[in-house]
Structures are given as structure tokens and as C-alpha cells.
N, C-alpha and C. Protein backbone atom coordinates (compact mmCIF):
# COMPACT_ATOMS: atom_id res chain seq x y z
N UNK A 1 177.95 220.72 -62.12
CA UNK A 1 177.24 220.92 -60.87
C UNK A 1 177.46 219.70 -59.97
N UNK A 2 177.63 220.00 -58.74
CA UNK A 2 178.15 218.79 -57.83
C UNK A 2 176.29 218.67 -56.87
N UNK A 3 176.53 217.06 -57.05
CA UNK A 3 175.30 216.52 -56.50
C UNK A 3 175.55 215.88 -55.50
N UNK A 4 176.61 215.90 -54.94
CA UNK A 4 176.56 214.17 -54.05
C UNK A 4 176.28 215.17 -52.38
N UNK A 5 175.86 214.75 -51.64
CA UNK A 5 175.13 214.93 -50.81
C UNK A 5 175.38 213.93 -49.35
N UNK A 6 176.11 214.76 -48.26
CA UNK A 6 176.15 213.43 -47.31
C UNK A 6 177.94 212.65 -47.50
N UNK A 7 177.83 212.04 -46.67
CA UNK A 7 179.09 211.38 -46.26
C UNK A 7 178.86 210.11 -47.60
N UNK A 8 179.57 209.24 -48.21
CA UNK A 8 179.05 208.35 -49.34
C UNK A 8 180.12 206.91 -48.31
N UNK A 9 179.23 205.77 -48.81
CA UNK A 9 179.14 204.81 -47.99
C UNK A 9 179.70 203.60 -49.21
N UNK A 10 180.46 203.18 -48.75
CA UNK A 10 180.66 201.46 -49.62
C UNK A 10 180.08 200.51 -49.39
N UNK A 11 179.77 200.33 -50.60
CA UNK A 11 178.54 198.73 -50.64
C UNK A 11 178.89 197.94 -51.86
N UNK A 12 178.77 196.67 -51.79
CA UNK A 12 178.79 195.88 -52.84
C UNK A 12 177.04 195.06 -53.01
N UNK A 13 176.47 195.51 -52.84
CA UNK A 13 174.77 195.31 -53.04
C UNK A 13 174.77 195.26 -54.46
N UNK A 14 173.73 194.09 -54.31
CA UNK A 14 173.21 193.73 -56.04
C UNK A 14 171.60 194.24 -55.98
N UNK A 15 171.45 195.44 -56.91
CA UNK A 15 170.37 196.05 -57.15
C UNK A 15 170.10 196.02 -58.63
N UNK A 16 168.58 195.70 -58.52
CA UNK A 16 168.12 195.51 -60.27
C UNK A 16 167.62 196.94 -60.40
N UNK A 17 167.90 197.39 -61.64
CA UNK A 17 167.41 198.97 -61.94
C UNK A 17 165.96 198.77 -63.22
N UNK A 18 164.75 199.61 -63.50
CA UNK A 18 164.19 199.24 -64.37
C UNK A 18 163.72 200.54 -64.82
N UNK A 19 163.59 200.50 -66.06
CA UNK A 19 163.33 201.60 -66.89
C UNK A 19 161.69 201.44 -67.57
N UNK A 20 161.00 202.20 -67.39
CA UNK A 20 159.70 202.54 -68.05
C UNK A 20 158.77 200.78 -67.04
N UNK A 21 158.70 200.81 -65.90
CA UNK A 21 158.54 199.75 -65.46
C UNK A 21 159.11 198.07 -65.60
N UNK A 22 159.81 197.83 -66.75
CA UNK A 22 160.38 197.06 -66.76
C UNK A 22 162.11 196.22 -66.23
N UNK A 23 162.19 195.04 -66.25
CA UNK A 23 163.71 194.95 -65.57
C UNK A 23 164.58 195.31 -66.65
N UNK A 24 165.27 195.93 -66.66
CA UNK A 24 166.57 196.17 -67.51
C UNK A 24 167.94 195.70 -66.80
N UNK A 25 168.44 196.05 -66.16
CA UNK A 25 169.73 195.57 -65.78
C UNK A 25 169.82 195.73 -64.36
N UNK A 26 171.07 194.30 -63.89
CA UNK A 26 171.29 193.73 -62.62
C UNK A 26 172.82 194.61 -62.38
N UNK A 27 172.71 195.49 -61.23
CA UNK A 27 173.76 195.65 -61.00
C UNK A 27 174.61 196.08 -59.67
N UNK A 28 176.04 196.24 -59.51
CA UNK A 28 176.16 196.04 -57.79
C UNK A 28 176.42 197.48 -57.16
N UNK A 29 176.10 197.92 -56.50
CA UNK A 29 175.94 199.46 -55.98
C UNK A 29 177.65 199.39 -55.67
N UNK A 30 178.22 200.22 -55.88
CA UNK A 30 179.56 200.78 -55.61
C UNK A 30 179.37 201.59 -54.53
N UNK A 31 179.01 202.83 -54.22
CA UNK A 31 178.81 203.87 -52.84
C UNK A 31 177.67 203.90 -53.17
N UNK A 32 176.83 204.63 -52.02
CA UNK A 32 175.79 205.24 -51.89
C UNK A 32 176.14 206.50 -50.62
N UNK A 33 175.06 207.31 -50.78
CA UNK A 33 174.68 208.24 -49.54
C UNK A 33 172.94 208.69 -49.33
N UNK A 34 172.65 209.37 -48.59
CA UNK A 34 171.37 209.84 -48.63
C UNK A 34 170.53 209.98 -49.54
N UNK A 35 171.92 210.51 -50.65
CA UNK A 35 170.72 211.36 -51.44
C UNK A 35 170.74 210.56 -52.77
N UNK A 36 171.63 209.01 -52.71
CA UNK A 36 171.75 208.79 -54.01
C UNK A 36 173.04 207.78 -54.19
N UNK A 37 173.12 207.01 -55.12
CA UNK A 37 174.45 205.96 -55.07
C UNK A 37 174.90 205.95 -56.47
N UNK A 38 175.63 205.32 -56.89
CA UNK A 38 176.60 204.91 -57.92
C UNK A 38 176.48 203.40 -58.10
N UNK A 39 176.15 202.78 -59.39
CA UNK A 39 175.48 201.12 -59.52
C UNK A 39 176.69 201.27 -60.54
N UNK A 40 177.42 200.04 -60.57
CA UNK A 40 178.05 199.47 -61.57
C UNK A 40 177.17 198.45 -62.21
N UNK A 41 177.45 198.68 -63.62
CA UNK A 41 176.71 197.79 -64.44
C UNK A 41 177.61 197.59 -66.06
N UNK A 42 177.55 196.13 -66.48
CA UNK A 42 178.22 195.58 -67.67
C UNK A 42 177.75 196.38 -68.59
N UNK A 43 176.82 196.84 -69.08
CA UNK A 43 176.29 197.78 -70.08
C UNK A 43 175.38 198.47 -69.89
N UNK A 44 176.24 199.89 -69.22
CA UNK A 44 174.96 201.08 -68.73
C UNK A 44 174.51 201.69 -69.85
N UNK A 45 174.86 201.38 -71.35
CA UNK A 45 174.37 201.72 -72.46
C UNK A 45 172.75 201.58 -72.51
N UNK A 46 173.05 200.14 -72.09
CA UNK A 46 171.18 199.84 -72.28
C UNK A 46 170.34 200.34 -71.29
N UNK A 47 170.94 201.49 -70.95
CA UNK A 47 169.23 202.18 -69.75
C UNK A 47 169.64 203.71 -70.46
N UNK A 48 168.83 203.89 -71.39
CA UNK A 48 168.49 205.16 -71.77
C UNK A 48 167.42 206.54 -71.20
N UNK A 49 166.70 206.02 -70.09
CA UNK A 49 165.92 206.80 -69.63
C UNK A 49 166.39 207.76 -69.17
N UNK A 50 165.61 208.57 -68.20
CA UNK A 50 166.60 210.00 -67.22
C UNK A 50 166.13 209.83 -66.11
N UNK A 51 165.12 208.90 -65.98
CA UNK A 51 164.67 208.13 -64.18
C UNK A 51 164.27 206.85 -64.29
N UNK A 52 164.65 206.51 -63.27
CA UNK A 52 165.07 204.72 -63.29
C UNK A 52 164.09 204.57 -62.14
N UNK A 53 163.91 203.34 -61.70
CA UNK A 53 163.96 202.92 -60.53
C UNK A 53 164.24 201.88 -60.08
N UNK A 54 165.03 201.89 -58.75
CA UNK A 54 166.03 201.03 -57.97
C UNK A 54 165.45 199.98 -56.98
N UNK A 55 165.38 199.22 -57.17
CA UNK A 55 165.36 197.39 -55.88
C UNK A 55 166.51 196.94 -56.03
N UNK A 56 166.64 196.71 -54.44
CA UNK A 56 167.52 196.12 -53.74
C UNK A 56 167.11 194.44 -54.10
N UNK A 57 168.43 193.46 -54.15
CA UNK A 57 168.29 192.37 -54.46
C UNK A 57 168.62 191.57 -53.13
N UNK A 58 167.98 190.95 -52.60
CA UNK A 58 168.55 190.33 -51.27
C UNK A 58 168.92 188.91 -51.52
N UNK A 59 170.00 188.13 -50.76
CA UNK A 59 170.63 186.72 -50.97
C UNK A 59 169.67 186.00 -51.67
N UNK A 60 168.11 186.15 -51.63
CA UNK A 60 167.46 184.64 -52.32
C UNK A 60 166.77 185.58 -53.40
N UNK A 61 167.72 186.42 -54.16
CA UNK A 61 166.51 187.27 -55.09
C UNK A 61 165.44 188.14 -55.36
N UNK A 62 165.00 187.91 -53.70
CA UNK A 62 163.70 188.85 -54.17
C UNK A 62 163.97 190.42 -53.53
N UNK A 63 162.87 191.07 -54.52
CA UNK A 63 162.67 192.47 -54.23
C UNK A 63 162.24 193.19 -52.99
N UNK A 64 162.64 194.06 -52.90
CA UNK A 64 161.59 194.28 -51.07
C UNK A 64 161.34 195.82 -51.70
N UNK A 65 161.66 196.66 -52.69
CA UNK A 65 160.90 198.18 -52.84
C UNK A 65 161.69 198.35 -53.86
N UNK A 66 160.87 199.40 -54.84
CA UNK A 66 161.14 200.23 -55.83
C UNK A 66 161.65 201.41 -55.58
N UNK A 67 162.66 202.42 -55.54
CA UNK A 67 163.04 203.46 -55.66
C UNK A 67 163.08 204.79 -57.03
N UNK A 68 162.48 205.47 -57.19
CA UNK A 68 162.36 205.96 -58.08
C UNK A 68 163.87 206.80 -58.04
N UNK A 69 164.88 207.34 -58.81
CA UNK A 69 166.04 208.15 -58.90
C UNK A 69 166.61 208.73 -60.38
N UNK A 70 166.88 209.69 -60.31
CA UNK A 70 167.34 210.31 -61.79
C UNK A 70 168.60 210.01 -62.09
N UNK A 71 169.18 209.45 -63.28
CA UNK A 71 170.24 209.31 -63.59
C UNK A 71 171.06 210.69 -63.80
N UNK A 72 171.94 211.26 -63.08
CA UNK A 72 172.65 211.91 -62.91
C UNK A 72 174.62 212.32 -63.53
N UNK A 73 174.40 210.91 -63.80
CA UNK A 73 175.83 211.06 -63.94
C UNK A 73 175.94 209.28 -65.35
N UNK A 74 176.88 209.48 -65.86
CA UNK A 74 176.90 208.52 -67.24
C UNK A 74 178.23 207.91 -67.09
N UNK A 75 179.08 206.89 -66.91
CA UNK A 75 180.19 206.53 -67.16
C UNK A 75 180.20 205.00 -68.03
N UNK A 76 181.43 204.87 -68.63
CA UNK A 76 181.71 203.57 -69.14
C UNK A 76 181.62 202.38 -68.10
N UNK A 77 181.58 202.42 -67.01
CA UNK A 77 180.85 201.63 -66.15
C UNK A 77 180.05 201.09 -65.42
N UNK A 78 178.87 202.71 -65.00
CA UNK A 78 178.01 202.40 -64.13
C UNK A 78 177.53 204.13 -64.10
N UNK A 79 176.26 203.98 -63.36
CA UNK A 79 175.40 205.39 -63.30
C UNK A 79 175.18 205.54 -62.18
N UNK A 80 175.32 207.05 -61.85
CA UNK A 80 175.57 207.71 -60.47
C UNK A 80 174.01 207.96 -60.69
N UNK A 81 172.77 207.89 -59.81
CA UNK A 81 171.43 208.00 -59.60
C UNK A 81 171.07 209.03 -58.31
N UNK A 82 170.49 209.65 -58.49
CA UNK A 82 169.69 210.61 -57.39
C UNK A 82 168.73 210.63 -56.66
N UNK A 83 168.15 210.23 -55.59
CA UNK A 83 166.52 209.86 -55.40
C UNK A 83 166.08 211.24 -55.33
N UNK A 84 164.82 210.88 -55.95
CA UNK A 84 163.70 212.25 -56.49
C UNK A 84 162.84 212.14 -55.74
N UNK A 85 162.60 211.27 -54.75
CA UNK A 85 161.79 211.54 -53.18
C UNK A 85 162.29 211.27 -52.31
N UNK A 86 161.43 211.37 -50.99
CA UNK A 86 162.28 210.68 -49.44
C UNK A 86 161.08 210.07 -48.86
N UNK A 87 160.40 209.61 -50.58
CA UNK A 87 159.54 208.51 -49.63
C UNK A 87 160.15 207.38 -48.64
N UNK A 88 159.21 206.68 -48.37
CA UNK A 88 159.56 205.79 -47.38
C UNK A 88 160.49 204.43 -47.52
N UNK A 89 160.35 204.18 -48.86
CA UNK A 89 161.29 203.05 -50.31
C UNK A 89 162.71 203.43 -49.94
N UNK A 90 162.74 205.12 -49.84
CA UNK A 90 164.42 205.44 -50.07
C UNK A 90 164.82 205.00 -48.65
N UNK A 91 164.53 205.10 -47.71
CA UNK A 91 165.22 204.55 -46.24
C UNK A 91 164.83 203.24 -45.92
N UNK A 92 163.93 202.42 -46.89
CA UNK A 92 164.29 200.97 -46.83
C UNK A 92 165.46 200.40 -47.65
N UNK A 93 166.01 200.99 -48.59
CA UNK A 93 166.56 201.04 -49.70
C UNK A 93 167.88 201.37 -48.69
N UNK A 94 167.97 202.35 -48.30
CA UNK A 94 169.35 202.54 -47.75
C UNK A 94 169.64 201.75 -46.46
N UNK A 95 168.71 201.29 -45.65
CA UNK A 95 168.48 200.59 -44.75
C UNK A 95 169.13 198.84 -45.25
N UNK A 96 168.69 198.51 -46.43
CA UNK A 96 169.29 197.67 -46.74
C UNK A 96 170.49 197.54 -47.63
N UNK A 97 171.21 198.49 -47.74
CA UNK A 97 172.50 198.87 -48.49
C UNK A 97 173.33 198.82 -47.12
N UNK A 98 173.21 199.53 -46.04
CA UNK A 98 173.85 199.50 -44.40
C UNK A 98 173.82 198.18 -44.05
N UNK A 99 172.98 197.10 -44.58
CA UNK A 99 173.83 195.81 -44.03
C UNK A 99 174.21 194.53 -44.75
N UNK A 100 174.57 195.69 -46.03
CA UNK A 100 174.69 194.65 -46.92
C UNK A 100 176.21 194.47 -47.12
């Protein structure tokens, strides 16, 4: 089933992903679009969940929003994610992927 949604955008953004509220892994967004992006990460082994959620990492580290998104897609490199709302997180979230 094809998910991707929207024109998909290149980014090299460093986003921390966390599973069951906690940080699990740092990693750098490859594309994104509306409905959802693609994070490269050194070992997407270690996020076993089926919804994550996504912060954006800005130059001095800190967080600015949580994104909730379903892992969608599994590769030896990185996980293609879906956002499961259009709260208000997901267009700060993409807002800061556009000038990153």
C-alpha cells in the first residue's frame, strides 16, 4: 500500500524519536512531506514500537514539540513515519524541517 502523500521535501534535520515516552534514538530526517518523513538512523533496530514520537533538534539541542507518527515503513537504515494527527506539533514540526 503506498502512503506517501504530497510532494516529499529534502532535509538533513536532526530529530530525536522516542518510544513509550522515552529518548531512544537521534536521527537525521532524509525527506519529509505533509503527511510524514523518512529519519535515518544507525540502529533502527532499537525502536520496536508501531508509534513513535518525533522532536525536531535545533543547533543548541533543544526540543521545541513532540510529534506523535506511526512507523510505516522498516529499512536497514532508517524508518519512514506517518503523522497520526494534524495537530498543531505537525506544522511546527514541518515548519522547522523548511528551514532547516
Amino acid at each position: 500500500m503506498e502512503h506517501r502523500h504530497g510532494r516529499r521535501m529534502l532535509s538533513e534535520s536532526k530529530v530525536r524519536l522516542y518510544q513509550r515516552g522515552l529518548a531512544e534514538e537521534t536521527g537525521i530526517v532524509e525527506n519529509f512531506s505533509s503527511a510524514g518523513l523518512f529519519v535515518k538512523l544507525d540502529d533502527p533496530s532499537a525502536l520496536t514500537a508501531s508509534c513513535l514520537e518525533v522532536a525536531p533538534v535545533d543547533s543548541l539541542g533543544r526540543l521545541e514539540c513532540r510529534v506523535p507518527a506511526a512507523v510505516i515503513h522498516r529499512s536497514h537504515d532508517g524508518l519512514g513515519l506517518m503523522f497520526v494527527s494534524e495537530a498543531p506539533e505537525v506544522y511546527e514540526l514541518l515548519g522547522f524541517l523548511r528551514q532547516s
